[in-house]
N, C-alpha and C. Protein backbone atom coordinates (compact mmCIF):
# COMPACT_ATOMS: atom_id res chain seq x y z
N UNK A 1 -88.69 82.65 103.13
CA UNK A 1 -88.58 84.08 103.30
C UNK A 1 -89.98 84.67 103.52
N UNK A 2 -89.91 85.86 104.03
CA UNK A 2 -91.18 86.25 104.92
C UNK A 2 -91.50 87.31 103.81
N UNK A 3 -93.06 86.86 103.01
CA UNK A 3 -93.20 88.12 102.19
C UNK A 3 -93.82 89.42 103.39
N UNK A 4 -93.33 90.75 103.11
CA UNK A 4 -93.33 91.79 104.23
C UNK A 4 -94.95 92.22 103.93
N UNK A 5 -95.30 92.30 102.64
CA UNK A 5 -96.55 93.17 102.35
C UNK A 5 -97.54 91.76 102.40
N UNK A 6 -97.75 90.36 102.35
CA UNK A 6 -98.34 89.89 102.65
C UNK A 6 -98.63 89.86 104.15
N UNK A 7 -97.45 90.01 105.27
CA UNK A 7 -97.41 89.80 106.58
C UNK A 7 -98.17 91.05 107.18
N UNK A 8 -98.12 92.41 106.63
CA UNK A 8 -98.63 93.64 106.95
C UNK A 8 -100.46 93.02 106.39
N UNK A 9 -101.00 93.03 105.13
CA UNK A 9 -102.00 92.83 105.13
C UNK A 9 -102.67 91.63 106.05
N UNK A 10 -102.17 90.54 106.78
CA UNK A 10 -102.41 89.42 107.52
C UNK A 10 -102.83 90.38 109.14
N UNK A 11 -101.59 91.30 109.40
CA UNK A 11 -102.25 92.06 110.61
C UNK A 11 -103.37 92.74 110.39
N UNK A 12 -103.52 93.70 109.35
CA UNK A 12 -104.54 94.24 109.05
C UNK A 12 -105.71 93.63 109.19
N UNK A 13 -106.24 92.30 107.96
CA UNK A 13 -107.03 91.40 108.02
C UNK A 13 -107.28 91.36 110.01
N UNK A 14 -106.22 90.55 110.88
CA UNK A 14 -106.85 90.61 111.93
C UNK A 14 -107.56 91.49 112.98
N UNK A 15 -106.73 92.61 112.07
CA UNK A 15 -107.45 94.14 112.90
C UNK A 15 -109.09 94.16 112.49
N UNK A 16 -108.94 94.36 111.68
CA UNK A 16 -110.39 94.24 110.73
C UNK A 16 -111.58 93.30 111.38
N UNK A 17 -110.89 92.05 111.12
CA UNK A 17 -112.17 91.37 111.98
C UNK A 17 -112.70 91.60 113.61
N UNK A 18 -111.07 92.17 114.25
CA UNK A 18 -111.53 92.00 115.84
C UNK A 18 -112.03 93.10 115.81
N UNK A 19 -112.43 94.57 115.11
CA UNK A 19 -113.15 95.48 115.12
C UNK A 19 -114.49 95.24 114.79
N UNK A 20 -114.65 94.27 113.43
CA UNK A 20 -115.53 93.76 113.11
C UNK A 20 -116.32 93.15 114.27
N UNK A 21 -115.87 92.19 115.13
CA UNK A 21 -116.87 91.54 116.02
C UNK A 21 -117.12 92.36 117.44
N UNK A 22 -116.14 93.45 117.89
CA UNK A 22 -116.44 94.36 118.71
C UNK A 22 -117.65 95.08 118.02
N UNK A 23 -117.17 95.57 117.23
CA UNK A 23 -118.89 96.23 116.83
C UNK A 23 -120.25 95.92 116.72
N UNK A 24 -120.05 94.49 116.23
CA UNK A 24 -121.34 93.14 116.25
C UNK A 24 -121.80 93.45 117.85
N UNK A 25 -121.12 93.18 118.60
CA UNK A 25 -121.53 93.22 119.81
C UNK A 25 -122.69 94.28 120.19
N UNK A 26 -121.26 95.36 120.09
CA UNK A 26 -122.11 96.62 120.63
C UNK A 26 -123.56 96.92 119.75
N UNK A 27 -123.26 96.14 118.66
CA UNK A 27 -124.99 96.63 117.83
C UNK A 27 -125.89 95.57 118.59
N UNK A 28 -125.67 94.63 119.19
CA UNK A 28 -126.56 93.66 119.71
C UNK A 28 -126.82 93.97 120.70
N UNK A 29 -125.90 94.79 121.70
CA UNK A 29 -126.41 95.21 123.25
C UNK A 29 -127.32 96.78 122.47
N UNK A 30 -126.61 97.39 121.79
CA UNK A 30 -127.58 98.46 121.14
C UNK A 30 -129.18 98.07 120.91
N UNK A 31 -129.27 96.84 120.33
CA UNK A 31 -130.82 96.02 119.92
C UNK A 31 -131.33 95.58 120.81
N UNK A 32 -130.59 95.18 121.87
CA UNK A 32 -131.37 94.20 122.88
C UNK A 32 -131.44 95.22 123.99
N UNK A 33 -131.43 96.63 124.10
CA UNK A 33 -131.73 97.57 124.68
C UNK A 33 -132.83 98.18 124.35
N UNK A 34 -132.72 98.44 122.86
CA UNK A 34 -133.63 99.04 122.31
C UNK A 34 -134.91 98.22 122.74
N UNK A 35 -135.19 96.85 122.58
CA UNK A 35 -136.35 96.37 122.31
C UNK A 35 -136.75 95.80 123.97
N UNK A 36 -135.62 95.97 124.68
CA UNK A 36 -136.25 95.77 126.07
C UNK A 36 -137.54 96.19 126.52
N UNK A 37 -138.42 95.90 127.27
CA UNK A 37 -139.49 96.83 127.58
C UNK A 37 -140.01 96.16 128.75
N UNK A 38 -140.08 96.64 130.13
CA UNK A 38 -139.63 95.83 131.48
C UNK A 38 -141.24 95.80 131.78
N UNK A 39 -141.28 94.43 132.42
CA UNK A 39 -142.36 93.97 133.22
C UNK A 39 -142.66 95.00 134.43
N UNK A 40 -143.13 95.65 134.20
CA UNK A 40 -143.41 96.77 135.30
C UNK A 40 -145.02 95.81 136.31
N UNK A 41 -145.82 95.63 136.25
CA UNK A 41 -146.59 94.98 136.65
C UNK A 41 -146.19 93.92 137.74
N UNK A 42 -145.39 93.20 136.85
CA UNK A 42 -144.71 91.63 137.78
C UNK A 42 -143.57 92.11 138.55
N UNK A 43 -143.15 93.24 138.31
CA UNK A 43 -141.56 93.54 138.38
C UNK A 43 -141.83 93.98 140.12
N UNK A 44 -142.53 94.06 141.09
CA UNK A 44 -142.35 94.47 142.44
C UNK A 44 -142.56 93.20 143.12
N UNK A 45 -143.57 91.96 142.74
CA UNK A 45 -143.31 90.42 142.81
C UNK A 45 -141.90 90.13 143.70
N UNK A 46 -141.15 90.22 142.96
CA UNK A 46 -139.73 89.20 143.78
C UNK A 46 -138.88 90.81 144.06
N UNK A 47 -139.59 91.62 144.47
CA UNK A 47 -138.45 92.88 144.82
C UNK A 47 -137.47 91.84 146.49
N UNK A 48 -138.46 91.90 147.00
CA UNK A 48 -137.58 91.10 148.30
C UNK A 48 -136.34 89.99 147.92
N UNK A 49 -136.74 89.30 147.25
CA UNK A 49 -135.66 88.07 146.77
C UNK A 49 -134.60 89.38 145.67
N UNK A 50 -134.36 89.77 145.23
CA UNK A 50 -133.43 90.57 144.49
C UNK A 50 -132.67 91.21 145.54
N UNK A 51 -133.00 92.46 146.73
CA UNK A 51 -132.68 92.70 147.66
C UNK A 51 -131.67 91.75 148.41
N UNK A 52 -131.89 90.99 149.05
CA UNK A 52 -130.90 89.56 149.28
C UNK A 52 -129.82 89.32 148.48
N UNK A 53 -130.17 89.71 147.20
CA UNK A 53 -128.84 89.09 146.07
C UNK A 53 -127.92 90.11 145.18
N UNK A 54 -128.03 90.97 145.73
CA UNK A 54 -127.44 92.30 145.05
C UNK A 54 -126.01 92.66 146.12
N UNK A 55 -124.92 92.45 145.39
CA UNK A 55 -123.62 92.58 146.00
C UNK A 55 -123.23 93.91 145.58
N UNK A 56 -122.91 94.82 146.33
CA UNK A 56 -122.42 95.95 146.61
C UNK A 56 -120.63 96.14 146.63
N UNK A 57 -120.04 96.99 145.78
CA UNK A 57 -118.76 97.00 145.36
C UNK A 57 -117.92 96.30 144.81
N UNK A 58 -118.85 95.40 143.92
CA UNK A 58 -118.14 94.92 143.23
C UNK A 58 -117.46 94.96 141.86
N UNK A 59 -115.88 94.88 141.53
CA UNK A 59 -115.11 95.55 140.46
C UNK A 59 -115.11 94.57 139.66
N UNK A 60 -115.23 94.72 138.86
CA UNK A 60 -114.16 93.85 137.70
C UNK A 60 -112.88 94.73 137.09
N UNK A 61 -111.77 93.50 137.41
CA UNK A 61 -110.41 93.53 137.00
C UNK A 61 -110.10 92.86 136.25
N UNK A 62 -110.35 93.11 135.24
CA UNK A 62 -109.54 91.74 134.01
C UNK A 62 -107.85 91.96 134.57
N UNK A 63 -107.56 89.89 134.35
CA UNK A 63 -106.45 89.30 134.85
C UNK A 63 -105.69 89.41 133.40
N UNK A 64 -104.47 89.14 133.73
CA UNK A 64 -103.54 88.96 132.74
C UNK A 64 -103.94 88.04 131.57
N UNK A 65 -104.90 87.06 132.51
CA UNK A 65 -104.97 85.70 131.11
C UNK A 65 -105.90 86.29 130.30
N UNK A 66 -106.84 87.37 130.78
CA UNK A 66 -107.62 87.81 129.38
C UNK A 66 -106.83 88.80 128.44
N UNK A 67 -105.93 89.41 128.76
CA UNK A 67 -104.97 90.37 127.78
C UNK A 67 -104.15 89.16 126.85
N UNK A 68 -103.87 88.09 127.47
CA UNK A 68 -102.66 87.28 126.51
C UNK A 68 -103.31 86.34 125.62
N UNK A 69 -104.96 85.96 126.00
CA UNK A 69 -105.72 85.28 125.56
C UNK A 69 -106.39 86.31 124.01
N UNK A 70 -106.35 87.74 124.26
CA UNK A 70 -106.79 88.95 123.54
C UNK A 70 -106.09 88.77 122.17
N UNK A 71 -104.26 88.86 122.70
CA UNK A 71 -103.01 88.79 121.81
C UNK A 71 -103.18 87.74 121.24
N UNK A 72 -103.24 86.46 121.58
CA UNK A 72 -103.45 85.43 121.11
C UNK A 72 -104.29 84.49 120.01
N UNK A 73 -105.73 85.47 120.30
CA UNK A 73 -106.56 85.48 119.26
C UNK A 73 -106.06 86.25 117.95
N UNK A 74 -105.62 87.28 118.22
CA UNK A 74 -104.94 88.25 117.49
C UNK A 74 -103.33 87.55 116.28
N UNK A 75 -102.91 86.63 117.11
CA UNK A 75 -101.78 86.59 116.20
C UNK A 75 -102.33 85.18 115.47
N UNK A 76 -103.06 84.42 116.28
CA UNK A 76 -103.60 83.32 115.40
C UNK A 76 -104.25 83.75 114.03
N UNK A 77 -105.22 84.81 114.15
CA UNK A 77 -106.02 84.93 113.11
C UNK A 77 -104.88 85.09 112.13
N UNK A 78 -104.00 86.37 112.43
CA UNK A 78 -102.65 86.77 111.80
C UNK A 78 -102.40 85.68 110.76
N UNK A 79 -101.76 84.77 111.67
CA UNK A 79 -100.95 83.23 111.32
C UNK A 79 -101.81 82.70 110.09
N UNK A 80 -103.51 82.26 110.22
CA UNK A 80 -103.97 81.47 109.59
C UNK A 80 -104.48 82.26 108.56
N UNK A 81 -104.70 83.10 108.56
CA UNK A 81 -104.46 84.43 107.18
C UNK A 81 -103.38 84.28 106.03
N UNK A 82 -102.24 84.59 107.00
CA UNK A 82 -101.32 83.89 106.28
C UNK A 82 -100.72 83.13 105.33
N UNK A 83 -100.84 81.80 106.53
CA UNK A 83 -101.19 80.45 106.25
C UNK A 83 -101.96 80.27 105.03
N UNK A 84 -103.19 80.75 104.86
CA UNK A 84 -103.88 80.48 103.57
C UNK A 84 -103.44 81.07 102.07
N UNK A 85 -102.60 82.84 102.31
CA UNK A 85 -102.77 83.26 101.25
C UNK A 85 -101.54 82.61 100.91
N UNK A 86 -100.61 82.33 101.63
CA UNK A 86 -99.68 81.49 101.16
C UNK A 86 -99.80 80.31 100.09
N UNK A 87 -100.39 79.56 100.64
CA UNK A 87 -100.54 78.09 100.41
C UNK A 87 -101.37 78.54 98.95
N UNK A 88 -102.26 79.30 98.57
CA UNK A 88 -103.23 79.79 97.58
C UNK A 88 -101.99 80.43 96.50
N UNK A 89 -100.99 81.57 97.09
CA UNK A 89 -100.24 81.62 96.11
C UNK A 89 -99.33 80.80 95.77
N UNK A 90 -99.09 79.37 95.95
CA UNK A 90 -98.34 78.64 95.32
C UNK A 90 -99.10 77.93 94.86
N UNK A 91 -100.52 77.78 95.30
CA UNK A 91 -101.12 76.64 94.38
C UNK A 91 -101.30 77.32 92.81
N UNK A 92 -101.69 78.75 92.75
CA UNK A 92 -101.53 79.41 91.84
C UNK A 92 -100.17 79.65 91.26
N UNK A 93 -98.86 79.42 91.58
CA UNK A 93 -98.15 79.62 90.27
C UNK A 93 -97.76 78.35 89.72
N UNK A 94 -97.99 77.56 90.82
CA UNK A 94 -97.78 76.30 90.40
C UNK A 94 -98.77 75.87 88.82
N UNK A 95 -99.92 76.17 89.37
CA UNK A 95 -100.75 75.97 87.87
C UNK A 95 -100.33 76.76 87.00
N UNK A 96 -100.29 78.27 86.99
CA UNK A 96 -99.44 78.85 85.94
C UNK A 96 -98.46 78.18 85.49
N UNK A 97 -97.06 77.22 85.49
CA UNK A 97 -95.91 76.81 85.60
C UNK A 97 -96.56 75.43 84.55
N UNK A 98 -97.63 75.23 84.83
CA UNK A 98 -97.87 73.59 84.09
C UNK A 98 -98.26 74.10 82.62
C-alpha cells in the first residue's frame, strides 16, 4: 500500500533539489560573470578568425527528448526518495519489534 503523505513529501524532496541545482547554476553563471574581465589588449588579435565563425540565426529548440529526459530525472529522484524512506522505516520498526 502506497503511504500518501510519504509519496507527497518524495515529490516535494524532488522539487526541492531540481530548484536547488537550477539555482547553483544561475549563482555560477552569476560568478563567472562577475569575475570575467576581457582581454581587451589581445582581444582585436584573432578579430578576423571569429568573423568567419559566427553563425547568424541561429535558434535553439529544445526537442522532446529534453522535456521527457527533465520528467524523468524528476520521477527517479521521486522513486529513490522513496525507495529509501521506505526501506529506513521498516528497518526501524523492525528493531522496535525485537
Amino acid at each position: 500500500m502506497i503511504n500518501k503523505r510519504l509519496l507527497i513529501e518524495s515529490v516535494i524532496f524532488s522539487l526541492v533539489v531540481i530548484v536547488l541545482w537550477v539555482l547553483w547554476q544561475v549563482l555560477q553563471g552569476y560568478l563567472l560573470t562577475l569575475r570575467y574581465v576581457p582581454d581587451i589588449a589581445n582581444g582585436y588579435r584573432t578579430a578576423d578568425v571569429l568573423e568567419s565563425k559566427v553563425a547568424f540565426g541561429v535558434i535553439y529548440r529544445p526537442d522532446w527528448l529534453s522535456y521527457v529526459s527533465g520528467i524523468g530525472i524528476f520521477i527517479v529522484l521521486a522513486m529513490v526518495y522513496y525507495g529509501i524512506r521506505t526501506f529506513i522505516r521498516r528497518l526501524v520498526t523492525k528493531n522496535q519489534l525485537r
